[in-house]
Protein backbone atom coordinates (compact mmCIF):
# COMPACT_ATOMS: atom_id res chain seq x y z
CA UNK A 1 -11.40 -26.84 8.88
CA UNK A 2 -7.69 -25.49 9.31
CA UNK A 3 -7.60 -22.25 11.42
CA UNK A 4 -5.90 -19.46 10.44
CA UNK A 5 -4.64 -16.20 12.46
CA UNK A 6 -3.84 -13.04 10.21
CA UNK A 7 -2.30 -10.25 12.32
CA UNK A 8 -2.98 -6.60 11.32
CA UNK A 9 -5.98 -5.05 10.32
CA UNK A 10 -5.15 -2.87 7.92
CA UNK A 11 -5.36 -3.47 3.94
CA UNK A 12 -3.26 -6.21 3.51
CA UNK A 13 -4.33 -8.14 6.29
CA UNK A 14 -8.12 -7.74 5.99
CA UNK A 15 -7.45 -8.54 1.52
CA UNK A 16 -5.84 -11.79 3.52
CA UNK A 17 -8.04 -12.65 5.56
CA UNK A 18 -11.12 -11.73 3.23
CA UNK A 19 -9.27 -14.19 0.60
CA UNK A 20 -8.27 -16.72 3.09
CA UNK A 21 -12.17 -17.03 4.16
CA UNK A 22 -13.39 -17.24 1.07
CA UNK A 23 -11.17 -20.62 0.25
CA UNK A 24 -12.92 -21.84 3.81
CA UNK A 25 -10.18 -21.26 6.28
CA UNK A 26 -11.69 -20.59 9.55
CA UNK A 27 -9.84 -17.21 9.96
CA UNK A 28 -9.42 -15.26 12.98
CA UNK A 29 -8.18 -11.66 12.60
CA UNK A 30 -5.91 -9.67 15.24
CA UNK A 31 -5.90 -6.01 14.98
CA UNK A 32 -4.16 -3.92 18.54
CA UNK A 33 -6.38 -1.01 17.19
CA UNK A 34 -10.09 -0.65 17.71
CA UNK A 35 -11.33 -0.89 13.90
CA UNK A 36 -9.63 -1.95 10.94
CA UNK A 37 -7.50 0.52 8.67
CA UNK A 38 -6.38 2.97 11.27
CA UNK A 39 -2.79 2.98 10.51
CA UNK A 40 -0.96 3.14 7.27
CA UNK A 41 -4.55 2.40 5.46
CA UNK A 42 -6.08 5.33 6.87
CA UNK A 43 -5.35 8.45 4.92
CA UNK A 44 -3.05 7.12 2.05
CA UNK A 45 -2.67 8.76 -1.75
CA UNK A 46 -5.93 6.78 -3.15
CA UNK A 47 -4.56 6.03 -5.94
CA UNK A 48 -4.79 2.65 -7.60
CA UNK A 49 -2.06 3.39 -9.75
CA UNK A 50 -0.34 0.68 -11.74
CA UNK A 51 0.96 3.43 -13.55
CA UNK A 52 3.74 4.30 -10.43
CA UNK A 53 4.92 0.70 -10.66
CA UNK A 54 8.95 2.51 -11.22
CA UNK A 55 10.72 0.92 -8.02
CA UNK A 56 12.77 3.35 -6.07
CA UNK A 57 16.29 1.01 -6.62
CA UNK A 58 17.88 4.01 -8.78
CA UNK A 59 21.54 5.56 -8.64
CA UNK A 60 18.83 9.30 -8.58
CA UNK A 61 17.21 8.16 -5.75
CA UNK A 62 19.80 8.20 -3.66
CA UNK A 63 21.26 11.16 -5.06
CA UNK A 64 18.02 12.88 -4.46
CA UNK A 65 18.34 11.67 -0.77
CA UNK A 66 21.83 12.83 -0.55
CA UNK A 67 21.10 16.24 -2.01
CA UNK A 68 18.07 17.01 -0.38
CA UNK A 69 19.28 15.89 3.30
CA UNK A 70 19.11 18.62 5.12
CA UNK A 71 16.27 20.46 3.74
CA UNK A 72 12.94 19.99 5.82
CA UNK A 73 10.73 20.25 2.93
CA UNK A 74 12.40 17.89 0.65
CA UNK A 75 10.07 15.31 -0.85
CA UNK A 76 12.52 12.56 0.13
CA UNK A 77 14.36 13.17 3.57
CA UNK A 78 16.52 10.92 5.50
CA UNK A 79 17.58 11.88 9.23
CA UNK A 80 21.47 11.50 8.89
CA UNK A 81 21.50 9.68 12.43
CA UNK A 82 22.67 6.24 11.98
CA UNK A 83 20.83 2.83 12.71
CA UNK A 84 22.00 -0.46 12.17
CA UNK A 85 18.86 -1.33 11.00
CA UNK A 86 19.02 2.10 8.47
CA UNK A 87 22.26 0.99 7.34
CA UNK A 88 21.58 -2.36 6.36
CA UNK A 89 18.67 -1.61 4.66
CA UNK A 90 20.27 1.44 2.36
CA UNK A 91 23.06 -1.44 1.60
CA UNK A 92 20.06 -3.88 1.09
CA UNK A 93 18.32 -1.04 -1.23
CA UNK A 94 21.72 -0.52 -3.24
CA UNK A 95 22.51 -4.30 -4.00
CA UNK A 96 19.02 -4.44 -5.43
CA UNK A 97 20.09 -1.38 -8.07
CA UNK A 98 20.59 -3.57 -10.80
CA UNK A 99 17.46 -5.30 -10.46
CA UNK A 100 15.58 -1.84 -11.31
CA UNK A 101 14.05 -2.94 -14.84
CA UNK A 102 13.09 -6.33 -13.33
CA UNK A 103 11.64 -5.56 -10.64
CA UNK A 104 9.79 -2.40 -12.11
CA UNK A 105 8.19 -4.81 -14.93
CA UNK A 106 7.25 -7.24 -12.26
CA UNK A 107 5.41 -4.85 -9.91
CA UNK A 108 3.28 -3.74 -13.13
CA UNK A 109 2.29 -7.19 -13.71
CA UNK A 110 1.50 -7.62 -10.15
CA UNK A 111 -0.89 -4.05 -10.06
CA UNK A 112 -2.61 -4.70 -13.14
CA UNK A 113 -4.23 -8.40 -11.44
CA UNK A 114 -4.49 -6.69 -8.13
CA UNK A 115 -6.57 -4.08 -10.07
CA UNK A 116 -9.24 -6.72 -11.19
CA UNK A 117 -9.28 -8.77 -8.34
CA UNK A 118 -9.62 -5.53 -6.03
CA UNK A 119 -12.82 -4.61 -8.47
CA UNK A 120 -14.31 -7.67 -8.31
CA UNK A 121 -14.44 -8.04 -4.83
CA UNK A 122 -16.36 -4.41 -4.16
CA UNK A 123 -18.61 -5.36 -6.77
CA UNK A 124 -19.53 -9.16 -4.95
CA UNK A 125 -19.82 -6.96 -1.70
CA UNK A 126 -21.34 -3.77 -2.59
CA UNK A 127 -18.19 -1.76 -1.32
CA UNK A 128 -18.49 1.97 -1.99
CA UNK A 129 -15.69 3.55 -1.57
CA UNK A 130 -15.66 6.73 -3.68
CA UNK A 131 -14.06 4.94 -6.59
CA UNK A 132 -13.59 7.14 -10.04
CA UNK A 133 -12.23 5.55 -12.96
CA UNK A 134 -10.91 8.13 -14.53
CA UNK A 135 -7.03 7.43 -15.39
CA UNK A 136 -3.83 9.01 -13.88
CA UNK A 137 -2.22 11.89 -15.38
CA UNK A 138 1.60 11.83 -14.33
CA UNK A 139 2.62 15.38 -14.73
CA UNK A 140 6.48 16.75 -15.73
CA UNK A 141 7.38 20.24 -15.73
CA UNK A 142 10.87 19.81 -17.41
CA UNK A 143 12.04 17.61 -20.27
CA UNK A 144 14.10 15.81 -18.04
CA UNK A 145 11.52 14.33 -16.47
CA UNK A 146 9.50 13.70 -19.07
CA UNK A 147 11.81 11.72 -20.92
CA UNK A 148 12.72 9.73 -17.84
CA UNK A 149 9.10 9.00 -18.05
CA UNK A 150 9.04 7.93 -21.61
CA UNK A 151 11.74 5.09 -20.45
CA UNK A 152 9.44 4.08 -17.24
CA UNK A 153 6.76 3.59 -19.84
CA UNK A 154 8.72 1.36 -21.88
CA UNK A 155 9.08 -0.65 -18.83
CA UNK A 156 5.39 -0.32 -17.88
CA UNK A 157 4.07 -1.89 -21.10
CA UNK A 158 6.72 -4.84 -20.84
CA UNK A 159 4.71 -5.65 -17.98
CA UNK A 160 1.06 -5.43 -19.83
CA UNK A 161 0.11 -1.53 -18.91
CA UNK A 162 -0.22 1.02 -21.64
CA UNK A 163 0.06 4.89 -20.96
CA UNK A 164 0.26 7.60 -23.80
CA UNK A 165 1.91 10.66 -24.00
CA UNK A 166 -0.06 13.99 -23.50
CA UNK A 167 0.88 17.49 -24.96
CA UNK A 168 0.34 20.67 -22.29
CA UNK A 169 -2.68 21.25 -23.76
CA UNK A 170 -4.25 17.45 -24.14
CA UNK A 171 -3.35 17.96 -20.10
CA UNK A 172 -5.64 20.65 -19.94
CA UNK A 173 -8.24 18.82 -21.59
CA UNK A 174 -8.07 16.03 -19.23
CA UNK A 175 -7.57 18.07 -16.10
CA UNK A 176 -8.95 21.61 -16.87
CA UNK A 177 -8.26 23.02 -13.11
CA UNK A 178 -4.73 22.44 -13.52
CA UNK A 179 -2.82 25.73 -13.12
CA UNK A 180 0.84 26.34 -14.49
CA UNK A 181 3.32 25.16 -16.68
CA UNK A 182 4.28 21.90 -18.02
CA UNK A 183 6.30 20.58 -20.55
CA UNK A 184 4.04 17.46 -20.86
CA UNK A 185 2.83 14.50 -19.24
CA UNK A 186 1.68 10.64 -19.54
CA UNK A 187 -1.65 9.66 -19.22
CA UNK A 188 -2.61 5.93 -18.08
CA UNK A 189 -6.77 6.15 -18.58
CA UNK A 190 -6.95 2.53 -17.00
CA UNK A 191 -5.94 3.52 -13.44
CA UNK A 192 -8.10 4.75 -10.90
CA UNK A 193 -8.52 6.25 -7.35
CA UNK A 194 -10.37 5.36 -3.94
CA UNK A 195 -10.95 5.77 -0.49
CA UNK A 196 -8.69 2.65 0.99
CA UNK A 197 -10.06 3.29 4.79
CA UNK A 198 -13.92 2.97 3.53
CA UNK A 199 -13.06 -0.05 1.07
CA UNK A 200 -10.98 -1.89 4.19
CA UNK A 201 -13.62 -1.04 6.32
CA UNK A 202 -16.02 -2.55 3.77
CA UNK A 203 -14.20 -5.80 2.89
CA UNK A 204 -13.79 -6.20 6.32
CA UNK A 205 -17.41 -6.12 7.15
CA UNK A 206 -17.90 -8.46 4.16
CA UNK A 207 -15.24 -10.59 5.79
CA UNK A 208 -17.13 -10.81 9.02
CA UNK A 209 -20.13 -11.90 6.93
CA UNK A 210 -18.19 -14.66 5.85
CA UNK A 211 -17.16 -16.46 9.32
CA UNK A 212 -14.18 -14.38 9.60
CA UNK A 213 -13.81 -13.57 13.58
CA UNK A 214 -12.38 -10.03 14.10
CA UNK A 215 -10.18 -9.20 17.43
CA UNK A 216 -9.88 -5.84 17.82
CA UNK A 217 -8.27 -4.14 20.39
CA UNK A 218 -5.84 -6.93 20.90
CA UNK A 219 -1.97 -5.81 20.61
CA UNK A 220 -0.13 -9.09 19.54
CA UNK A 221 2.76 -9.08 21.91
CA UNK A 222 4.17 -12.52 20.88
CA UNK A 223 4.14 -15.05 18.14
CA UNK A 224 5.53 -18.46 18.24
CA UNK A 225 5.74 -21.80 15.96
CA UNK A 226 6.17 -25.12 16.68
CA UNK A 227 5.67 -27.54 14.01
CA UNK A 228 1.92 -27.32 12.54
CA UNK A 229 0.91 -25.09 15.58
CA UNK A 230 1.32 -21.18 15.62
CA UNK A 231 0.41 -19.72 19.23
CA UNK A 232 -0.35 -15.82 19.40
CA UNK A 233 -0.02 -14.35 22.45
CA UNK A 234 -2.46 -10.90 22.94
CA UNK A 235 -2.95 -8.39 25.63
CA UNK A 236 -6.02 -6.59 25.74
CA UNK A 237 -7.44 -3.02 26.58
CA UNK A 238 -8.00 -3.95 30.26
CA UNK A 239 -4.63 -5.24 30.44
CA UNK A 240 -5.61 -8.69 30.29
CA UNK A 241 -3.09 -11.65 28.55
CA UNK A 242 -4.33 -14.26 26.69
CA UNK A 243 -2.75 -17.09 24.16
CA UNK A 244 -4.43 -17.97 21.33
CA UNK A 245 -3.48 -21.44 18.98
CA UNK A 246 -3.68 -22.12 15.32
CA UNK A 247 -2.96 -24.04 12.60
CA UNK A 248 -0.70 -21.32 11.15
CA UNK A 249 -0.72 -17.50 10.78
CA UNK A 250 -0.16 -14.82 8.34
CA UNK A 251 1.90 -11.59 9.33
CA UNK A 252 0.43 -8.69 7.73
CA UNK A 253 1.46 -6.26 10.26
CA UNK A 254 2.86 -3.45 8.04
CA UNK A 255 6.17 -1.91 9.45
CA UNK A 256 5.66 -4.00 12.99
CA UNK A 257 6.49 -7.14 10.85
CA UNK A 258 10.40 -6.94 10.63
CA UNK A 259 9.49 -7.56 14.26
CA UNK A 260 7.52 -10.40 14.30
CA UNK A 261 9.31 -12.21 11.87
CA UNK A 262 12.68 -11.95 13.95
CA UNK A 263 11.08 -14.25 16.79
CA UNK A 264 9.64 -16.93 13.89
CA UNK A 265 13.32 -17.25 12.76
CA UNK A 266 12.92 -15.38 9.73
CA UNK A 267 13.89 -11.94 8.28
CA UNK A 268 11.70 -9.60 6.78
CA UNK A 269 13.83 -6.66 6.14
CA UNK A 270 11.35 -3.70 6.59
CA UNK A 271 12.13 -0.04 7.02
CA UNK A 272 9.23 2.23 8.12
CA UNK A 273 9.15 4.98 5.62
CA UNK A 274 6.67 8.09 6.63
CA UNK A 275 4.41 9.47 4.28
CA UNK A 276 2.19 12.46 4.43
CA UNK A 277 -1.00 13.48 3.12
CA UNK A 278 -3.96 16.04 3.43
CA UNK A 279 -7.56 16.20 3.11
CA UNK A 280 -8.57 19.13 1.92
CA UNK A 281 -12.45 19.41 2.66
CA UNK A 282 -13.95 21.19 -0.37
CA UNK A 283 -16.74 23.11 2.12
CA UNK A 284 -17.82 25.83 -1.17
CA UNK A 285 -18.95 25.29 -4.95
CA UNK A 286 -15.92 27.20 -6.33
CA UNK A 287 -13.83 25.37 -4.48
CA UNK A 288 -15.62 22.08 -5.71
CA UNK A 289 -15.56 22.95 -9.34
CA UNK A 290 -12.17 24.08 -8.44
CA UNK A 291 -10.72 20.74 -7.44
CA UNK A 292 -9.15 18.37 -9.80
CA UNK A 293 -11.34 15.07 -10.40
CA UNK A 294 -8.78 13.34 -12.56
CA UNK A 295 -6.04 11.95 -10.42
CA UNK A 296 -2.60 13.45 -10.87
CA UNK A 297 1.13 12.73 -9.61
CA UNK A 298 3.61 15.47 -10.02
CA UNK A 299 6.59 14.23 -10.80
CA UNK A 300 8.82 17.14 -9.15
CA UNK A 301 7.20 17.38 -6.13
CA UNK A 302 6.40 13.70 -5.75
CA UNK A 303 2.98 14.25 -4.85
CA UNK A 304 -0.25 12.48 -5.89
CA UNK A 305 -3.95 13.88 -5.37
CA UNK A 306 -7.23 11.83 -5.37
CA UNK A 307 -10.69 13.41 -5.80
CA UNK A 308 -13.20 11.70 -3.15
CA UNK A 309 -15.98 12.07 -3.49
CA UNK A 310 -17.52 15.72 -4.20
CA UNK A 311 -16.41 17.58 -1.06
CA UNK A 312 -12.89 15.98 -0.23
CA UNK A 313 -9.47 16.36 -2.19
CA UNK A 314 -6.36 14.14 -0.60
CA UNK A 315 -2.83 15.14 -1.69
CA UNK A 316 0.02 12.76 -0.58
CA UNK A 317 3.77 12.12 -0.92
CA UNK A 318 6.62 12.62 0.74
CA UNK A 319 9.09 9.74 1.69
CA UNK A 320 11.30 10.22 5.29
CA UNK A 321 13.76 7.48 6.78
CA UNK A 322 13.22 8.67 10.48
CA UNK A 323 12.14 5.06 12.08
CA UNK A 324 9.36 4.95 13.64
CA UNK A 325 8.60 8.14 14.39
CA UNK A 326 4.68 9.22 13.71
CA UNK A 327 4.92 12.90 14.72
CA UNK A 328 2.72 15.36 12.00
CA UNK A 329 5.59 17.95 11.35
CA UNK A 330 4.53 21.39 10.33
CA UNK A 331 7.05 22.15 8.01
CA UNK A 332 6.46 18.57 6.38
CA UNK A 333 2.41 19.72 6.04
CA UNK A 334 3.41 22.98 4.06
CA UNK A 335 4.77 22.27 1.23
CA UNK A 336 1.48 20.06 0.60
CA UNK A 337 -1.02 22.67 1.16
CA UNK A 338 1.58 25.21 -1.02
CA UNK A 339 1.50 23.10 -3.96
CA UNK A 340 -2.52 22.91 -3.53
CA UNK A 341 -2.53 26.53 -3.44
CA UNK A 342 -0.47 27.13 -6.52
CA UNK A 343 -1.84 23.81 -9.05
CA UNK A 344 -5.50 24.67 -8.20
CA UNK A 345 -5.98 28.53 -6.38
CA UNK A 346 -9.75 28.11 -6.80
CA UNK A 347 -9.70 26.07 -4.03
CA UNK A 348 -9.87 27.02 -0.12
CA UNK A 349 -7.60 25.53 2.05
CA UNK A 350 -9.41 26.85 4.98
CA UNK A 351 -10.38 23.26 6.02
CA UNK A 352 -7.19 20.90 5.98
CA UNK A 353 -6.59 17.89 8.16
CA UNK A 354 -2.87 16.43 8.13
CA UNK A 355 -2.31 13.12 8.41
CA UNK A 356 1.20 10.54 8.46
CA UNK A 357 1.14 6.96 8.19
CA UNK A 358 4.67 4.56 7.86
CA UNK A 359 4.75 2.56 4.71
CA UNK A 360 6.39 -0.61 5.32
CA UNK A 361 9.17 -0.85 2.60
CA UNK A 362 11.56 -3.86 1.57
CA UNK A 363 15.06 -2.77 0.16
CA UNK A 364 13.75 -4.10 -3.34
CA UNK A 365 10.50 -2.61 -3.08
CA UNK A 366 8.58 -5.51 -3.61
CA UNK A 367 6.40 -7.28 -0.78
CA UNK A 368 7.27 -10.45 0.75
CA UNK A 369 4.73 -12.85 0.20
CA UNK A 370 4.87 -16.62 1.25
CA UNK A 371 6.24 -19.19 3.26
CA UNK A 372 8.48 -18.54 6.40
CA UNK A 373 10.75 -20.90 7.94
CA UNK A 374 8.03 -22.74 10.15
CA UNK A 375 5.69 -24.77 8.22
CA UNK A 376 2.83 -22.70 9.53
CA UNK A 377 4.25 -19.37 9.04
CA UNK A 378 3.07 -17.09 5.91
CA UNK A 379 4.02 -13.36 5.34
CA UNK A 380 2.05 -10.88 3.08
CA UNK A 381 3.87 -7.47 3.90
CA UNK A 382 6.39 -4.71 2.96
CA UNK A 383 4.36 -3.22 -0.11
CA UNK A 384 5.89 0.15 0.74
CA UNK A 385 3.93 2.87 -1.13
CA UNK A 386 1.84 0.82 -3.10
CA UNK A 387 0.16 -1.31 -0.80
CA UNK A 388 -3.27 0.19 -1.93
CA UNK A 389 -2.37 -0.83 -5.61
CA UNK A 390 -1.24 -4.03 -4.94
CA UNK A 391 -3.12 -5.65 -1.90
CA UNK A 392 -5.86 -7.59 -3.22
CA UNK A 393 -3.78 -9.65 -5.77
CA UNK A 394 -0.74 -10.61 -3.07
CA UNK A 395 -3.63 -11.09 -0.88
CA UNK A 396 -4.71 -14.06 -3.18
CA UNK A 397 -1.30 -14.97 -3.87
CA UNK A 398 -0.58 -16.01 -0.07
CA UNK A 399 -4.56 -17.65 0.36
CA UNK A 400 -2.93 -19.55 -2.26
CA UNK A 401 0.25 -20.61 -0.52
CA UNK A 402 -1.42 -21.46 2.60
CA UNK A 403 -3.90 -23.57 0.60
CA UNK A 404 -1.29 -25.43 -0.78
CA UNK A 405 0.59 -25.94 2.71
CA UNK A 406 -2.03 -26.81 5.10
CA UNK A 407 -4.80 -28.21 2.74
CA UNK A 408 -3.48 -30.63 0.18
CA UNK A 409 -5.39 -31.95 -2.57
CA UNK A 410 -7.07 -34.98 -1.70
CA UNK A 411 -5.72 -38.30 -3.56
CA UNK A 412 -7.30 -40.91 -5.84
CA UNK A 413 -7.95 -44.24 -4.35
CA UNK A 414 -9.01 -47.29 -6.11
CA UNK A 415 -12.57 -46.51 -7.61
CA UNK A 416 -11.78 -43.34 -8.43
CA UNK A 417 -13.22 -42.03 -5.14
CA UNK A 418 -10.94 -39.07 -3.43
CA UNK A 419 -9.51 -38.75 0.46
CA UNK A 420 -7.69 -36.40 2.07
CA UNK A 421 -8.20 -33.79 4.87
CA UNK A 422 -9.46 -30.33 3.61
């Protein structure tokens, strides 16, 4: 039995190693914090939304970015210091421009299997994780943006996902909280929303269940490759180094990876881009009737909400290119509980607990799943702001790849009788 290290412990790497167990890897999981899904998989948007597919690699993006630069409220702010490492991405991110369409249609292909797989796998475990099917209603408040989002959809259903137009007042039939004024919206009824900490925390106990050994508390300081041996090098809680060996490893270490993958030889451009979100704890009955249970994104604003449950209501967005900084700014916060106030004043906003996580982003905003240089070397990483939507699928993707690599199919001998090493 091939062993198999997955480092991080946070959606993508316990989808990995769940999938990687399942194909009868003996899988050992390295996470430097305590329990799984304490980082970027903590407090995310919920959404499962194959219906935000639209890659960032657009000329308005970066206008947006340019425009809104020095305003601390903006929903997409980058800190005009320099960085190499900034730099190269942004020139990274606009070489990739023309491979908008492409890559749009592709990530829609890829969130409509993660969907199913992601499904299947709660059902198998008994995962409950305040899922609600109840669609995604993108909402526009100009014409502008609404036609913009008539060409996304065109996009969308190349790659298999149907959404329909909805007049201001079909949006108040879906979502009758909603307060204000729209010019319209696009509703994709197939999408839903969930609570990604409980479901990692679930699959990760289900994970356990199937041989998986979890390391917690372990902060990976090194990884090396030699041939068909990986060696991970840990330091624990008391300060104490060990090294462990395996037959090869999968990085899955969110925004640390550009890291990691520098000293295996390979180059996994990732910028850390911080996100925001609150969870507004719905503590009366007005303010539970109050609160939206169909998931919406607001187009202007760029934020998302997810109902969870019947006393909890996360809103999230917000992108900012300020490395690795984790700090929970104030005036970031704001604009978050404003727009609660103002879409749904029913509800109290006595009880709100900020949150900020870094979503690890590639310049084309797809994830890098596969091979590395070294034989033994696998990535599945960089999913940016959909690593929710798309985890379970890439997750199967790589189990895939490192079946292929390190367990071959056996071959025919005479007799018909098979050999080979599993």
């Amino acid at each position: 039995m091939k062993s198999i290290a997955v480092i991080g412990g946070g959606i993508t790497g316990v989808t990995t190693a769940y999938a990687l167990a399942k194909r009868g890897f003996a899988v050992t999981l390295v996470e430097k914090n305590r329990y799984a899904a304490m980082e970027t998989s903590f407090a995310n948007g919920g959404q499962l939304s194959a219906s935000n597919a639209e890659v960032w690699t657009h000329w308005s993006t970066l206008l947006k970015g340019l425009k809104w630069m020095l305003k601390s409220d903006a929903p997409l702010l980058v800190n005009p210091k320099p960085s190499w490492h900034k730099m190269a991405w942004f020139a990274e991110f606009i070489s990739n421009i023309p491979h908008y369409h492409r890559n749009t249609v592709e990530t829609t292909r890829l969130a409509i299997a993660a969907r199913q797989h992601l499904l299947a796998w709660a059902a198998d475990e008994g995962i409950a994780f305040d899922l609600k099917q109840k669609g995604i209603l993108h909402i526009y408040r100009d014409k502008a943006g609404f036609d913009h989002a008539g060409q996304v959809s065109r996009m969308l259903a190349e790659g298999g996902l149907q959404r329909r137009a909805v007049t201001p007042a079909e949006m108040r039939g879906i979502e009758p909280t909603l307060a204000g004024t729209y010019y319209g919206g696009y509703f994709t009824e197939s999408d839903a929303t969930g609570d990604i900490h409980k479901f990692t925390v679930g699959l990760a106990a289900a994970a356990e269940r199937r041989g998986v050994q979890m390391l917690y508390g372990q902060d990976v300081r090194t990884v090396t490759a030699q041939g068909a041996q990986a060696s991970v090098t840990v330091v624990d809680g008391s300060g104490e180094t060990s090294t462990l060996t395996f037959d090869g490893v999968v990085v899955c270490a969110g925004s640390a990876s550009r890291t990691l993958a520098a000293s295996l030889g390979d180059r996994v451009n990732i910028y850390p881009v911080k996100g925001y979100s609150i969870t507004v704890n719905l503590l009366d009955a007005q303010s539970q009737a109050s609160a939206p249970t169909v998931s919406l994104l607001d187009d202007a604003t760029k934020l998302v909400t997810s109902r969870l449950g019947d006393d909890r209501l996360r809103v999230a967005g917000t992108a900012e290119f300020n490395g690795f900084n984790k700090d929970i700014r104030a005036d970031r916060i704001q604009p978050l509980v404003d727009w609660v106030q103002q879409c749904f004043p029913g509800v109290s906003t006595r009880s709100v607990v900020p949150w900020a996580g870094l979503r690890p982003m590639m310049p084309n905003m797809l994830p890098r799943v596969g091979r590395g240089r070294q034989p033994c070397v696998f990535y599945n990483t960089g999913h940016g702001h959909l690593g929710w939507t798309l985890c379970a699928v890439t997750a199967d993707m790589v189990a895939d790849v490192v079946a292929q690599a390190l367990q071959p199919r056996p071959a025919m001998v005479p007799g018909g009788l098979a050999t080979g090493n599993a």
